[in-house]
C-alpha atoms as a PDB file:
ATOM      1  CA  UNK A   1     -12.219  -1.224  13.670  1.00  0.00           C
ATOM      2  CA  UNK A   2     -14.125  -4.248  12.422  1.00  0.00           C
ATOM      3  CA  UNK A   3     -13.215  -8.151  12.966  1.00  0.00           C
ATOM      4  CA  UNK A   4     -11.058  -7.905   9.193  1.00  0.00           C
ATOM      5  CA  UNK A   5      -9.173  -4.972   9.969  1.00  0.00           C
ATOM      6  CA  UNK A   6      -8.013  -6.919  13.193  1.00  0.00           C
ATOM      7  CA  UNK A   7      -6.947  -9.688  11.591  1.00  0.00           C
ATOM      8  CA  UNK A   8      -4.792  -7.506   8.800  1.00  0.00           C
ATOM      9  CA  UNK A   9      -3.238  -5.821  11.691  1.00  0.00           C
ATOM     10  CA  UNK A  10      -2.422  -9.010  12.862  1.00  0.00           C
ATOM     11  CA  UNK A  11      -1.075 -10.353   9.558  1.00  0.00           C
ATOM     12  CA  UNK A  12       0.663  -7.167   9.107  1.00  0.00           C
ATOM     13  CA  UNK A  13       2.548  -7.651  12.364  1.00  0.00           C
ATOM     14  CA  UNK A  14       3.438 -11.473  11.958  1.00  0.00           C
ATOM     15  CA  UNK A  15       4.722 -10.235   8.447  1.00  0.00           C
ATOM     16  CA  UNK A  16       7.237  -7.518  10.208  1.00  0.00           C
ATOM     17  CA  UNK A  17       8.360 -10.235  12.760  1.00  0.00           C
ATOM     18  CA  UNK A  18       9.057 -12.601   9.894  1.00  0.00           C
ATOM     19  CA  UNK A  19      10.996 -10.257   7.948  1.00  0.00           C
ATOM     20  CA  UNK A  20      12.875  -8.998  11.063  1.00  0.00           C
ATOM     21  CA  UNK A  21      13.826 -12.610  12.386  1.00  0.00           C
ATOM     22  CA  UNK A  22      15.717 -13.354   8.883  1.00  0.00           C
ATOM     23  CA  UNK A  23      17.106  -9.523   8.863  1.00  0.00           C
ATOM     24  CA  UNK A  24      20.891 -10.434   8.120  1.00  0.00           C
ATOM     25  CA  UNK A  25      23.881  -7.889   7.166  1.00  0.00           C
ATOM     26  CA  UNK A  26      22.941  -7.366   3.484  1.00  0.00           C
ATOM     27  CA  UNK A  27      20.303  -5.334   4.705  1.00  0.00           C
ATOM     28  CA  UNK A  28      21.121  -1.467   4.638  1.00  0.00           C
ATOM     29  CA  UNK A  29      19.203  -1.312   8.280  1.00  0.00           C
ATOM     30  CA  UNK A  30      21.176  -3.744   9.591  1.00  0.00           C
ATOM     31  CA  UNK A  31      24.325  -3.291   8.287  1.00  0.00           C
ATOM     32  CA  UNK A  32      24.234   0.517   9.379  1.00  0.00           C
ATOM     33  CA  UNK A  33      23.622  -0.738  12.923  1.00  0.00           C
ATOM     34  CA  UNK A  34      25.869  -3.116  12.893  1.00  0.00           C
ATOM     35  CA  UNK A  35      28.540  -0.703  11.601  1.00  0.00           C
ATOM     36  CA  UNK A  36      27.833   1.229  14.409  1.00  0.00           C
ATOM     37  CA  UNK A  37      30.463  -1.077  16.199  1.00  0.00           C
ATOM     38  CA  UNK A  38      33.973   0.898  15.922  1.00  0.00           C
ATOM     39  CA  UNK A  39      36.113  -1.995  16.014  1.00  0.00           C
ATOM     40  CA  UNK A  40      33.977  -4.307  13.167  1.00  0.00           C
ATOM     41  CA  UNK A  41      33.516  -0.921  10.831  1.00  0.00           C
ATOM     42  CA  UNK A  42      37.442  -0.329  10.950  1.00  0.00           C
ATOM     43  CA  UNK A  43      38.091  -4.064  10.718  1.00  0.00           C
ATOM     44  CA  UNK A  44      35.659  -4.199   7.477  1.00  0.00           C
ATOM     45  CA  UNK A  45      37.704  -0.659   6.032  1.00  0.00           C
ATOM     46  CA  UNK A  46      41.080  -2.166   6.615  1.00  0.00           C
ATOM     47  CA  UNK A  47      40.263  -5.362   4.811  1.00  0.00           C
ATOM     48  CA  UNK A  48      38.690  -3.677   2.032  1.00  0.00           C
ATOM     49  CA  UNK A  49      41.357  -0.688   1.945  1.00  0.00           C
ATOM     50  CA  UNK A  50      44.203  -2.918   3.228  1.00  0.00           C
ATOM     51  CA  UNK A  51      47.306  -0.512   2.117  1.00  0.00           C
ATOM     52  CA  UNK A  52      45.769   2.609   4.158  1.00  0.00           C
ATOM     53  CA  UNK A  53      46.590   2.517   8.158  1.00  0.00           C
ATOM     54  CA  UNK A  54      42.843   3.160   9.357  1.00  0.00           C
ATOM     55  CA  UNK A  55      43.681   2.812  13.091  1.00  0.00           C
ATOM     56  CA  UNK A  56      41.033   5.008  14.660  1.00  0.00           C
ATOM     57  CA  UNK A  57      37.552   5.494  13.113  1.00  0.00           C
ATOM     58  CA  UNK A  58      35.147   8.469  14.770  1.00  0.00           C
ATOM     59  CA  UNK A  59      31.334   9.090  13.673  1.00  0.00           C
ATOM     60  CA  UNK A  60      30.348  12.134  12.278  1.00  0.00           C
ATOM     61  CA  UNK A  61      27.107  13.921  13.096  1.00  0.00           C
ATOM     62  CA  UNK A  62      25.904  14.056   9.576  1.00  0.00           C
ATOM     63  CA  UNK A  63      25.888  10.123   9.587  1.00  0.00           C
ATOM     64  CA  UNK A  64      22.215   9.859   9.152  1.00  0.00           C
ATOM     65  CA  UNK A  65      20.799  12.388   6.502  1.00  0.00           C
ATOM     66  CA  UNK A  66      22.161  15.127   4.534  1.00  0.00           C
ATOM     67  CA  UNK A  67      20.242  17.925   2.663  1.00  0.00           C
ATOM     68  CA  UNK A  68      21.833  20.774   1.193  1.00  0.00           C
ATOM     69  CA  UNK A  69      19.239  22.956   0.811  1.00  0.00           C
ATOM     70  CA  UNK A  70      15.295  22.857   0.980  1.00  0.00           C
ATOM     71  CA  UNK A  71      14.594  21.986  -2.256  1.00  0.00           C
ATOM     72  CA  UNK A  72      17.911  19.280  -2.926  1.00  0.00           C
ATOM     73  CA  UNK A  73      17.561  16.148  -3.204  1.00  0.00           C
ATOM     74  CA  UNK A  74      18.378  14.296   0.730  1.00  0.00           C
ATOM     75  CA  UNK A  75      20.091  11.507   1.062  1.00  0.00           C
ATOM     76  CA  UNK A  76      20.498   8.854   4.235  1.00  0.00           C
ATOM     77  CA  UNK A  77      23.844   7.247   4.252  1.00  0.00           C
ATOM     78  CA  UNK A  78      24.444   3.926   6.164  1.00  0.00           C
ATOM     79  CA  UNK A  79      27.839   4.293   7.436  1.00  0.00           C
ATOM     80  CA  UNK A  80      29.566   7.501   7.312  1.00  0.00           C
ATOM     81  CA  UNK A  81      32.624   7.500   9.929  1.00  0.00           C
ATOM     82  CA  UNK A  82      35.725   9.361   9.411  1.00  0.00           C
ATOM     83  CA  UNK A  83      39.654   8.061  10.397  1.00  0.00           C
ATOM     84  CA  UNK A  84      42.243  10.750  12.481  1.00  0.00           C
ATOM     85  CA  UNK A  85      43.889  12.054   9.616  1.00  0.00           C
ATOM     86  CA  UNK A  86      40.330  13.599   8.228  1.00  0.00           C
ATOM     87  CA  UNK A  87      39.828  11.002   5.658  1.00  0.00           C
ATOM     88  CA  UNK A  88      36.166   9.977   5.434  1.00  0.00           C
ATOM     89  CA  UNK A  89      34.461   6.863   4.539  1.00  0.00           C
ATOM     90  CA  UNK A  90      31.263   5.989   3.158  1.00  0.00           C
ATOM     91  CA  UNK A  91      29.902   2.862   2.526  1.00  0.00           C
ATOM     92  CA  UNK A  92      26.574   1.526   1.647  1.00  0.00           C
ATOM     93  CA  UNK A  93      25.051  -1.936   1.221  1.00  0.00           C
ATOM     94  CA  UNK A  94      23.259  -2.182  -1.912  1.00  0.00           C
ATOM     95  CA  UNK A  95      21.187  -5.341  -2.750  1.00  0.00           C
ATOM     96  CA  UNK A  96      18.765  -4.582  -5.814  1.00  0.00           C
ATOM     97  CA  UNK A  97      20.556  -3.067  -9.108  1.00  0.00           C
ATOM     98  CA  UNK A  98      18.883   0.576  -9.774  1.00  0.00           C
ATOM     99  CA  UNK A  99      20.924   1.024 -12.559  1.00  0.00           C
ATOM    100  CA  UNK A 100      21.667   4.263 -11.363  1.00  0.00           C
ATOM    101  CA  UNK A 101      24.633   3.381  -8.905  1.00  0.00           C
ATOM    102  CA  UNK A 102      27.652   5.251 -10.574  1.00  0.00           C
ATOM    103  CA  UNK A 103      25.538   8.430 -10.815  1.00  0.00           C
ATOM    104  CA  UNK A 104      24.831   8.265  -6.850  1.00  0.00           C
ATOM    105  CA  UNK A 105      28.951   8.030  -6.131  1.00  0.00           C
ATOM    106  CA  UNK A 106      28.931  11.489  -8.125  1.00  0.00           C
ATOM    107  CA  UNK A 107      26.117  13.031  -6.053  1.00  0.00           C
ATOM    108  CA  UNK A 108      27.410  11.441  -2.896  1.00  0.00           C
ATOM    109  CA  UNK A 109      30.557  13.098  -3.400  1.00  0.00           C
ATOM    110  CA  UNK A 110      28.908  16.638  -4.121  1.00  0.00           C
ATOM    111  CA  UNK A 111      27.233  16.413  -1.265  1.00  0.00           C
ATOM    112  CA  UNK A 112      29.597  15.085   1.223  1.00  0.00           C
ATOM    113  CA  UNK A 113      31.948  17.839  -0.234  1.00  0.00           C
ATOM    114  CA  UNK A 114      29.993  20.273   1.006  1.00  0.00           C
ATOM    115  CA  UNK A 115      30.074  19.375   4.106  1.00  0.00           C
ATOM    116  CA  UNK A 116      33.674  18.899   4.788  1.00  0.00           C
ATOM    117  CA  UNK A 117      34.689  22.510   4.227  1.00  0.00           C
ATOM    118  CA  UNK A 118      33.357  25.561   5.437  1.00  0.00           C
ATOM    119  CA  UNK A 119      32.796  29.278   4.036  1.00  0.00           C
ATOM    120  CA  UNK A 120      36.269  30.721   3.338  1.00  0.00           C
ATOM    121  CA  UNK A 121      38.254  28.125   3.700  1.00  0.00           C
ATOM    122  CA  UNK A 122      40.226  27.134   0.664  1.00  0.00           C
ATOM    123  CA  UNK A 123      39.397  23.501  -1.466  1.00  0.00           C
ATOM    124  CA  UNK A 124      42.857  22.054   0.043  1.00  0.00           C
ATOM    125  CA  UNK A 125      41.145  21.506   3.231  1.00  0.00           C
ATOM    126  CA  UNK A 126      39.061  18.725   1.406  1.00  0.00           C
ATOM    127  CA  UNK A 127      40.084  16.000   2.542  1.00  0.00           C
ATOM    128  CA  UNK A 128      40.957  12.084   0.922  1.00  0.00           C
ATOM    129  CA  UNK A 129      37.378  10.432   0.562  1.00  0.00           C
ATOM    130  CA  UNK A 130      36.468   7.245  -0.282  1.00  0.00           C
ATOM    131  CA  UNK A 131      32.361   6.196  -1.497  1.00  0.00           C
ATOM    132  CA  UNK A 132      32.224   2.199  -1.279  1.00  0.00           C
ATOM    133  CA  UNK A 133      28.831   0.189  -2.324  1.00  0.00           C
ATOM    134  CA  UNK A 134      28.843  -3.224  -1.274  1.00  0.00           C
ATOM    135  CA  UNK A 135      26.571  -5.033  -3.935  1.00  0.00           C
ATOM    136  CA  UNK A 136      24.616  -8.330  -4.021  1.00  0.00           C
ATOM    137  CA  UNK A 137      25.302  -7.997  -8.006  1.00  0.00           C
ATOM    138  CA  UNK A 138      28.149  -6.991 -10.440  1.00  0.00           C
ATOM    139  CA  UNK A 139      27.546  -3.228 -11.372  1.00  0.00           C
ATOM    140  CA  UNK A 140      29.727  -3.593 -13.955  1.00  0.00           C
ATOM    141  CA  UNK A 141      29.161  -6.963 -15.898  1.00  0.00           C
ATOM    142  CA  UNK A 142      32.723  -8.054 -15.657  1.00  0.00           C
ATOM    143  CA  UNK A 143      33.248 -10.568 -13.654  1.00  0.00           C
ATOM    144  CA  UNK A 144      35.027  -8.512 -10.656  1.00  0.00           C
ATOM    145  CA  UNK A 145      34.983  -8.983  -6.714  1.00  0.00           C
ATOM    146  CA  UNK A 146      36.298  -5.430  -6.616  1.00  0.00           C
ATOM    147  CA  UNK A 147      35.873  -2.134  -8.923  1.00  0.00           C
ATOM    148  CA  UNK A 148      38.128   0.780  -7.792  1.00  0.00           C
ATOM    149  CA  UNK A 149      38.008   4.223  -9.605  1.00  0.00           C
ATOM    150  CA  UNK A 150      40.428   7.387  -9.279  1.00  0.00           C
ATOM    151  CA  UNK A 151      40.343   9.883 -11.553  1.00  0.00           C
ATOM    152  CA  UNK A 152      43.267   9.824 -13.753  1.00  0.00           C
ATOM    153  CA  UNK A 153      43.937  11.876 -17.581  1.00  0.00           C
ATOM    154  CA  UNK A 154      42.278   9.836 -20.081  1.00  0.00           C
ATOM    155  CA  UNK A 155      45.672  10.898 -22.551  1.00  0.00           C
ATOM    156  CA  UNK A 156      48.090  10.100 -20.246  1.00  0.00           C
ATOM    157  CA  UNK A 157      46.668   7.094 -17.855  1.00  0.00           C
ATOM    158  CA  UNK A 158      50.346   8.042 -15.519  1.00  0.00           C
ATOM    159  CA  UNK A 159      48.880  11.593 -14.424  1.00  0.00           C
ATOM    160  CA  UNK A 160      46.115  11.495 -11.733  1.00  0.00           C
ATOM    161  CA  UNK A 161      43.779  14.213 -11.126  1.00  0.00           C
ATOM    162  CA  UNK A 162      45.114  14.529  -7.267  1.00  0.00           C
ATOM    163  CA  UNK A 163      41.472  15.221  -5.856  1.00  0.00           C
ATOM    164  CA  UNK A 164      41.833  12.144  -3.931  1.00  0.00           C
ATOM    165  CA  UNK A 165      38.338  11.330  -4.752  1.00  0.00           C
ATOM    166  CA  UNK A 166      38.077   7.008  -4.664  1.00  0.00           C
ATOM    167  CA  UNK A 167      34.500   5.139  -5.831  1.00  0.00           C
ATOM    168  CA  UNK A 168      34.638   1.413  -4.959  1.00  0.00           C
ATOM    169  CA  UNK A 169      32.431  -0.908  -5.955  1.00  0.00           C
ATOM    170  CA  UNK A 170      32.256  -4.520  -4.482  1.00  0.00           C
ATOM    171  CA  UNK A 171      30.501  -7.443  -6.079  1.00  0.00           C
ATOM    172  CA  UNK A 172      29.415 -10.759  -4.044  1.00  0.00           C
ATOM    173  CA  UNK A 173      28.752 -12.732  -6.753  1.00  0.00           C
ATOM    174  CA  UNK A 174      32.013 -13.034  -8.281  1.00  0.00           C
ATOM    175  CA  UNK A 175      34.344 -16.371  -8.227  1.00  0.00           C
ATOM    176  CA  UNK A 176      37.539 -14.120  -9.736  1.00  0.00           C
ATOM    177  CA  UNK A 177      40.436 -14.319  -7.300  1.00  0.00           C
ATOM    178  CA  UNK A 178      40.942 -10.448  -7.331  1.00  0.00           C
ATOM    179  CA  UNK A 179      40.683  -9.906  -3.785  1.00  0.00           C
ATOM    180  CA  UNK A 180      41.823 -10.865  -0.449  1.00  0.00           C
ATOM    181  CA  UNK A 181      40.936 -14.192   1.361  1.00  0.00           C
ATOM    182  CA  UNK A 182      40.055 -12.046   4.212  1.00  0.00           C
ATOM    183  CA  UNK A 183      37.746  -9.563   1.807  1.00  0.00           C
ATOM    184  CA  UNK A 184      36.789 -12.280   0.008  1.00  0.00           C
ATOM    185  CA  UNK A 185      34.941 -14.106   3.197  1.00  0.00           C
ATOM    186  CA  UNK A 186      33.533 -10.843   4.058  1.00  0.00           C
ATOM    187  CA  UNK A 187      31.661 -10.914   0.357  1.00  0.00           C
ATOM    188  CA  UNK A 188      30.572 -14.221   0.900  1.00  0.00           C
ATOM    189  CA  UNK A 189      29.387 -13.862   4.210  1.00  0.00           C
ATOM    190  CA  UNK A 190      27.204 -10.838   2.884  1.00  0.00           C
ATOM    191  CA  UNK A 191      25.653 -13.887   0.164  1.00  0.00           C
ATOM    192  CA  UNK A 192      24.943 -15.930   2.968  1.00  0.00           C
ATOM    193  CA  UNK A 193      27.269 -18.098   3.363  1.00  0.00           C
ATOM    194  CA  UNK A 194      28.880 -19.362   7.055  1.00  0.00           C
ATOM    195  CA  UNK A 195      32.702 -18.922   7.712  1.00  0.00           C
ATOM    196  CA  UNK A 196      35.003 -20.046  10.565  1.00  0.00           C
ATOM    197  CA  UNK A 197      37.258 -16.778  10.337  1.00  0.00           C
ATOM    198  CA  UNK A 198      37.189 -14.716  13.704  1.00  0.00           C
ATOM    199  CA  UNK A 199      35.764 -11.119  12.140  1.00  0.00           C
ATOM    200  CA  UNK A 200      32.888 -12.985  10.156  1.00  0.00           C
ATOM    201  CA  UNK A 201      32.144 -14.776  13.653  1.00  0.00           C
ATOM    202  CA  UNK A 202      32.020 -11.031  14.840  1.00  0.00           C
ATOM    203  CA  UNK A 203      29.400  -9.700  12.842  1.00  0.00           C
ATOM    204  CA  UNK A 204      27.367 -12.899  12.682  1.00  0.00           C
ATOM    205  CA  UNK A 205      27.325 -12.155  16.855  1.00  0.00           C
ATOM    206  CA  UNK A 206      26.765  -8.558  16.092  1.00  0.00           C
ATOM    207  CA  UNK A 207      23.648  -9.531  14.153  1.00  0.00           C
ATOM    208  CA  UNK A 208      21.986 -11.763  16.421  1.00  0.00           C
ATOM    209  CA  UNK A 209      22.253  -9.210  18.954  1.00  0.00           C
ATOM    210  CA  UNK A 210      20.980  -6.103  16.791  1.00  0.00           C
ATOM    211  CA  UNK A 211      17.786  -8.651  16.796  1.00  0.00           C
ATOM    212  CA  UNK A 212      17.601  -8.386  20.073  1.00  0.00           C
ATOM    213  CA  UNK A 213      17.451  -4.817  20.373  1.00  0.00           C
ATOM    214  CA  UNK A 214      14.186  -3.829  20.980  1.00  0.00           C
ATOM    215  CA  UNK A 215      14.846   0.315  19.994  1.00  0.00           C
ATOM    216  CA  UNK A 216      16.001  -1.150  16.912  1.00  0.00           C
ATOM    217  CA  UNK A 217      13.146  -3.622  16.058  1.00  0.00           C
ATOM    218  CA  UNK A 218      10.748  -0.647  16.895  1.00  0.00           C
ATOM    219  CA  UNK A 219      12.595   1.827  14.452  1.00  0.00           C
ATOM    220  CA  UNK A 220      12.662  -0.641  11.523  1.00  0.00           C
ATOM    221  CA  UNK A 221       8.894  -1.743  12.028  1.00  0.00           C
ATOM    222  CA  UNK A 222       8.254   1.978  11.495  1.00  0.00           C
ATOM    223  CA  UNK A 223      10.190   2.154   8.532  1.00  0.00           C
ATOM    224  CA  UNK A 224       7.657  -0.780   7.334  1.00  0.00           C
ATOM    225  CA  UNK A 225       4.746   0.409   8.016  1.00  0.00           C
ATOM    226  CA  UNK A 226       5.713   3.621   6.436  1.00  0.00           C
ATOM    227  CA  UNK A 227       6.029   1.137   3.008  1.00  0.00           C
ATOM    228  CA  UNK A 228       2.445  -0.410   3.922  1.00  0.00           C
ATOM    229  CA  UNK A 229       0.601   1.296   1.017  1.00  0.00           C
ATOM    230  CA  UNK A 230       3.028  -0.288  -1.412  1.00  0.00           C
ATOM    231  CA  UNK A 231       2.098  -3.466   0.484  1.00  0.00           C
ATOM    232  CA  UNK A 232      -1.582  -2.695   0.655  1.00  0.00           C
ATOM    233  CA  UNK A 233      -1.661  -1.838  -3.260  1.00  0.00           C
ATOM    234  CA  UNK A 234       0.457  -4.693  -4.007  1.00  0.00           C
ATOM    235  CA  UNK A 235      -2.237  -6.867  -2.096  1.00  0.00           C
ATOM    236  CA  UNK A 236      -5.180  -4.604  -3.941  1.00  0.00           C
ATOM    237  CA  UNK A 237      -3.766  -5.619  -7.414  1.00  0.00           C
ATOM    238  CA  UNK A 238      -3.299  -9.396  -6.710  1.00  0.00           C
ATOM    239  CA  UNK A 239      -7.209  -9.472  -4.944  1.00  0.00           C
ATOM    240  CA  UNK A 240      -8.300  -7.779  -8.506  1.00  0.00           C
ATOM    241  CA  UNK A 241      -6.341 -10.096 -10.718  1.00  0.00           C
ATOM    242  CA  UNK A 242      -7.455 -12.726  -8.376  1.00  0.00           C
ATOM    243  CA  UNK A 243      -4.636 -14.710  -8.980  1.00  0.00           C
ATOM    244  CA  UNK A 244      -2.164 -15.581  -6.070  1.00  0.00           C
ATOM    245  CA  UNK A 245       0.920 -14.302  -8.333  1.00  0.00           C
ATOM    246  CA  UNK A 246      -0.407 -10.706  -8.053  1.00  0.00           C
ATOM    247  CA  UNK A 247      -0.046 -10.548  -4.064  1.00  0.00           C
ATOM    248  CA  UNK A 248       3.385 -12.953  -4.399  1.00  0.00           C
ATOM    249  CA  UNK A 249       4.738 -10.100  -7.103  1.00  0.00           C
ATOM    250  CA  UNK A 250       3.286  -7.082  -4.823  1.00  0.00           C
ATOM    251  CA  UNK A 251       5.090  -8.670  -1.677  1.00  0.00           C
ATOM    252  CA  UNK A 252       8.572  -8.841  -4.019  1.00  0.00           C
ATOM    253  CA  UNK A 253       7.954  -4.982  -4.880  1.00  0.00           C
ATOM    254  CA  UNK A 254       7.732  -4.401  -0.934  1.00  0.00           C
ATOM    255  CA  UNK A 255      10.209  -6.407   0.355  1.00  0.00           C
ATOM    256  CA  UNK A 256      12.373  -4.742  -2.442  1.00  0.00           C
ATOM    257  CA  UNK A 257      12.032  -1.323  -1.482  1.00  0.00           C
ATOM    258  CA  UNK A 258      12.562  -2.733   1.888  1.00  0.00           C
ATOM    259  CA  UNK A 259      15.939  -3.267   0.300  1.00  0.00           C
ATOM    260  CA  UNK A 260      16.060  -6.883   1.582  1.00  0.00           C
ATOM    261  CA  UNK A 261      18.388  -9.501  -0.427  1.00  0.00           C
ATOM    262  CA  UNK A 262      17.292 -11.620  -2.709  1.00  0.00           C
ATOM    263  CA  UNK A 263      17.829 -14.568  -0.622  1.00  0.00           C
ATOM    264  CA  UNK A 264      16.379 -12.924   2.235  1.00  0.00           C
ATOM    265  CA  UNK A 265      13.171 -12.347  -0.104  1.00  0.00           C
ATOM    266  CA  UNK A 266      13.252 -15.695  -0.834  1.00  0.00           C
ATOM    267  CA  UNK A 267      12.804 -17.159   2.991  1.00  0.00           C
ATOM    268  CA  UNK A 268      10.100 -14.624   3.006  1.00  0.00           C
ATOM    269  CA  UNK A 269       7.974 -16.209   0.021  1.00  0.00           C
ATOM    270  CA  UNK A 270       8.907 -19.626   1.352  1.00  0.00           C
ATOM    271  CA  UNK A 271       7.324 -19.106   4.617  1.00  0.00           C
ATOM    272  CA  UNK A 272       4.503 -16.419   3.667  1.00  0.00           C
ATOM    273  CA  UNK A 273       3.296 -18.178   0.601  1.00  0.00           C
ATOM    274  CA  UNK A 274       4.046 -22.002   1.146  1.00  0.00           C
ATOM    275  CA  UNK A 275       6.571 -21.717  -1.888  1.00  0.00           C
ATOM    276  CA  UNK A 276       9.027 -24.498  -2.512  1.00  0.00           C
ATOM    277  CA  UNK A 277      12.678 -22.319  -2.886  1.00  0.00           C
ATOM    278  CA  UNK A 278      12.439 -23.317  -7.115  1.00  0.00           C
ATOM    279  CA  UNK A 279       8.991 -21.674  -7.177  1.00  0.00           C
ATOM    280  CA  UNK A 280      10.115 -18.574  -5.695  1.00  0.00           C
ATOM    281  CA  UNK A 281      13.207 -18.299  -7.286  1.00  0.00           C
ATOM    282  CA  UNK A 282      11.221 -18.104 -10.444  1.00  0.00           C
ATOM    283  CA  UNK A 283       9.081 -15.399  -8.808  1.00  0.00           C
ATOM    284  CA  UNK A 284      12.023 -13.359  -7.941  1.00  0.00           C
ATOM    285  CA  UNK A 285      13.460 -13.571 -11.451  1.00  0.00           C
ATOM    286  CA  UNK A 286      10.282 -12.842 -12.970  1.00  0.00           C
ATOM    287  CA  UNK A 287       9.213  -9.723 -10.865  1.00  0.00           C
END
């Protein structure tokens, strides 16, 4: 290893320590350690679910990744926990628009379906589920904090399906009053902004000391380096265009399928690149 691969390791690993230090709840990683906590993940279902009585959460052993057969399609779920009654919960953190979210709920639910009955029993055993994305953006255009679907007869909107199926999708950037004050904080917490209520005070704790957890920090550097070829071509394409803008847009692709926030993106090219928070805003909105 020469003198310049030394010093890209060594960029490479001040980069991960950056990104890590200004890791915050809207990241998936984080939020599916944080979640981990009992007490906050119940707290978080009961405000967004607040006419259910979720008073005992448990955690499944399919929590981390399901795959229904060799050649399907796998998928990793942040927080999958499930109450006493049976009824299970899924909810993900979702900070960059793929434009493909209502399509996931209905392979979610296939999935997950499969997995909460067994061979012979009979479809009533499936039990009440409910697939929740928490989004840094409004799926649906409309202006909502909150999106909640049930399927219901399209002639007669008074007769529901009964497959106690529910697809929820929250929006943080949303001034409607649609939702709770104590929902509503939670949103706004997950844009970045500071609250005095006790729960948000919680997680902000929880946070700080997921940062601190050195079996964590190792597992999510891994998951980095396993996107450094994205980072490296990103890099490649800038050094060829020789223009600083390639590398800035090649670091935006990376931190994106990092699935970092958009204002956690933004620290990132403040610090990295010596942007002012105007000049990579317009980055961001460019990329």
């Amino acid at each position: 290893m020469d003198e310049a691969d030394n010093i890209r390791d060594l960029e490479n690993q001040l980069e991960i320590e950056q990104v890590w230090e200004n890791l915050g709840i809207s990241n998936d990683f984080m939020f599916g350690k944080v979640m981990q906590d009992a007490e906050l993940c119940q707290e978080l279902l009961q405000r967004i679910l607040p006419d259910l009585d979720i008073d005992h959460i448990e955690y499944p052993e399919l929590q981390k990744s399901i795959k229904t057969d060799v050649d399907a399609k796998s998928i990793r779920l942040d927080v999958y926990v499930k109450d006493k009654k049976g009824t299970v919960y899924n909810i993900e953190m979702q900070t960059t628009d793929t434009k493909d979210l209502p399509k996931r709920t209905r392979y979610y639910q296939g999935v997950l379906d499969l997995q909460l009955i067994d061979k012979g029993q009979t479809y009533n055993m499936l039990k009440p589920s409910y697939i929740i994305f928490i989004c840094s953006f409004d799926v649906f255009k409309k202006g909502r904090h909150i999106y909640t679907f049930e399927n219901i007869c399209k002639e007669d909107k008074n007769i529901s399906l009964g497959d106690e199926t529910t697809k929820i999708f929250l929006n943080t950037d949303s001034i409607m009053n649609d939702v709770s004050e104590e929902l509503r904080v939670f949103l706004d917490y997950v844009a970045g902004k500071k609250s005095d209520d006790s729960y948000i005070k919680k997680l902000d704790e929880a946070v700080k000391k997921a940062r601190l957890t050195k079996e964590w920090r190792s597992e999510y550097m891994t998951l980095y380096m396993r996107d450094r070829v994205n980072r490296e071509k990103g890099r490649e394409e800038g050094r060829e265009e020789g223009r600083e803008e390639g590398r800035i847009y090649g670091a935006i692709s990376v931190y994106r399928d990092l699935k970092l926030s958009d204002s956690e993106i933004l620290k990132n090219l403040q610090v990295k690149y010596g942007l002012s928070e105007k000049e990579a805003l317009k980055y961001l909105q460019e990329a």
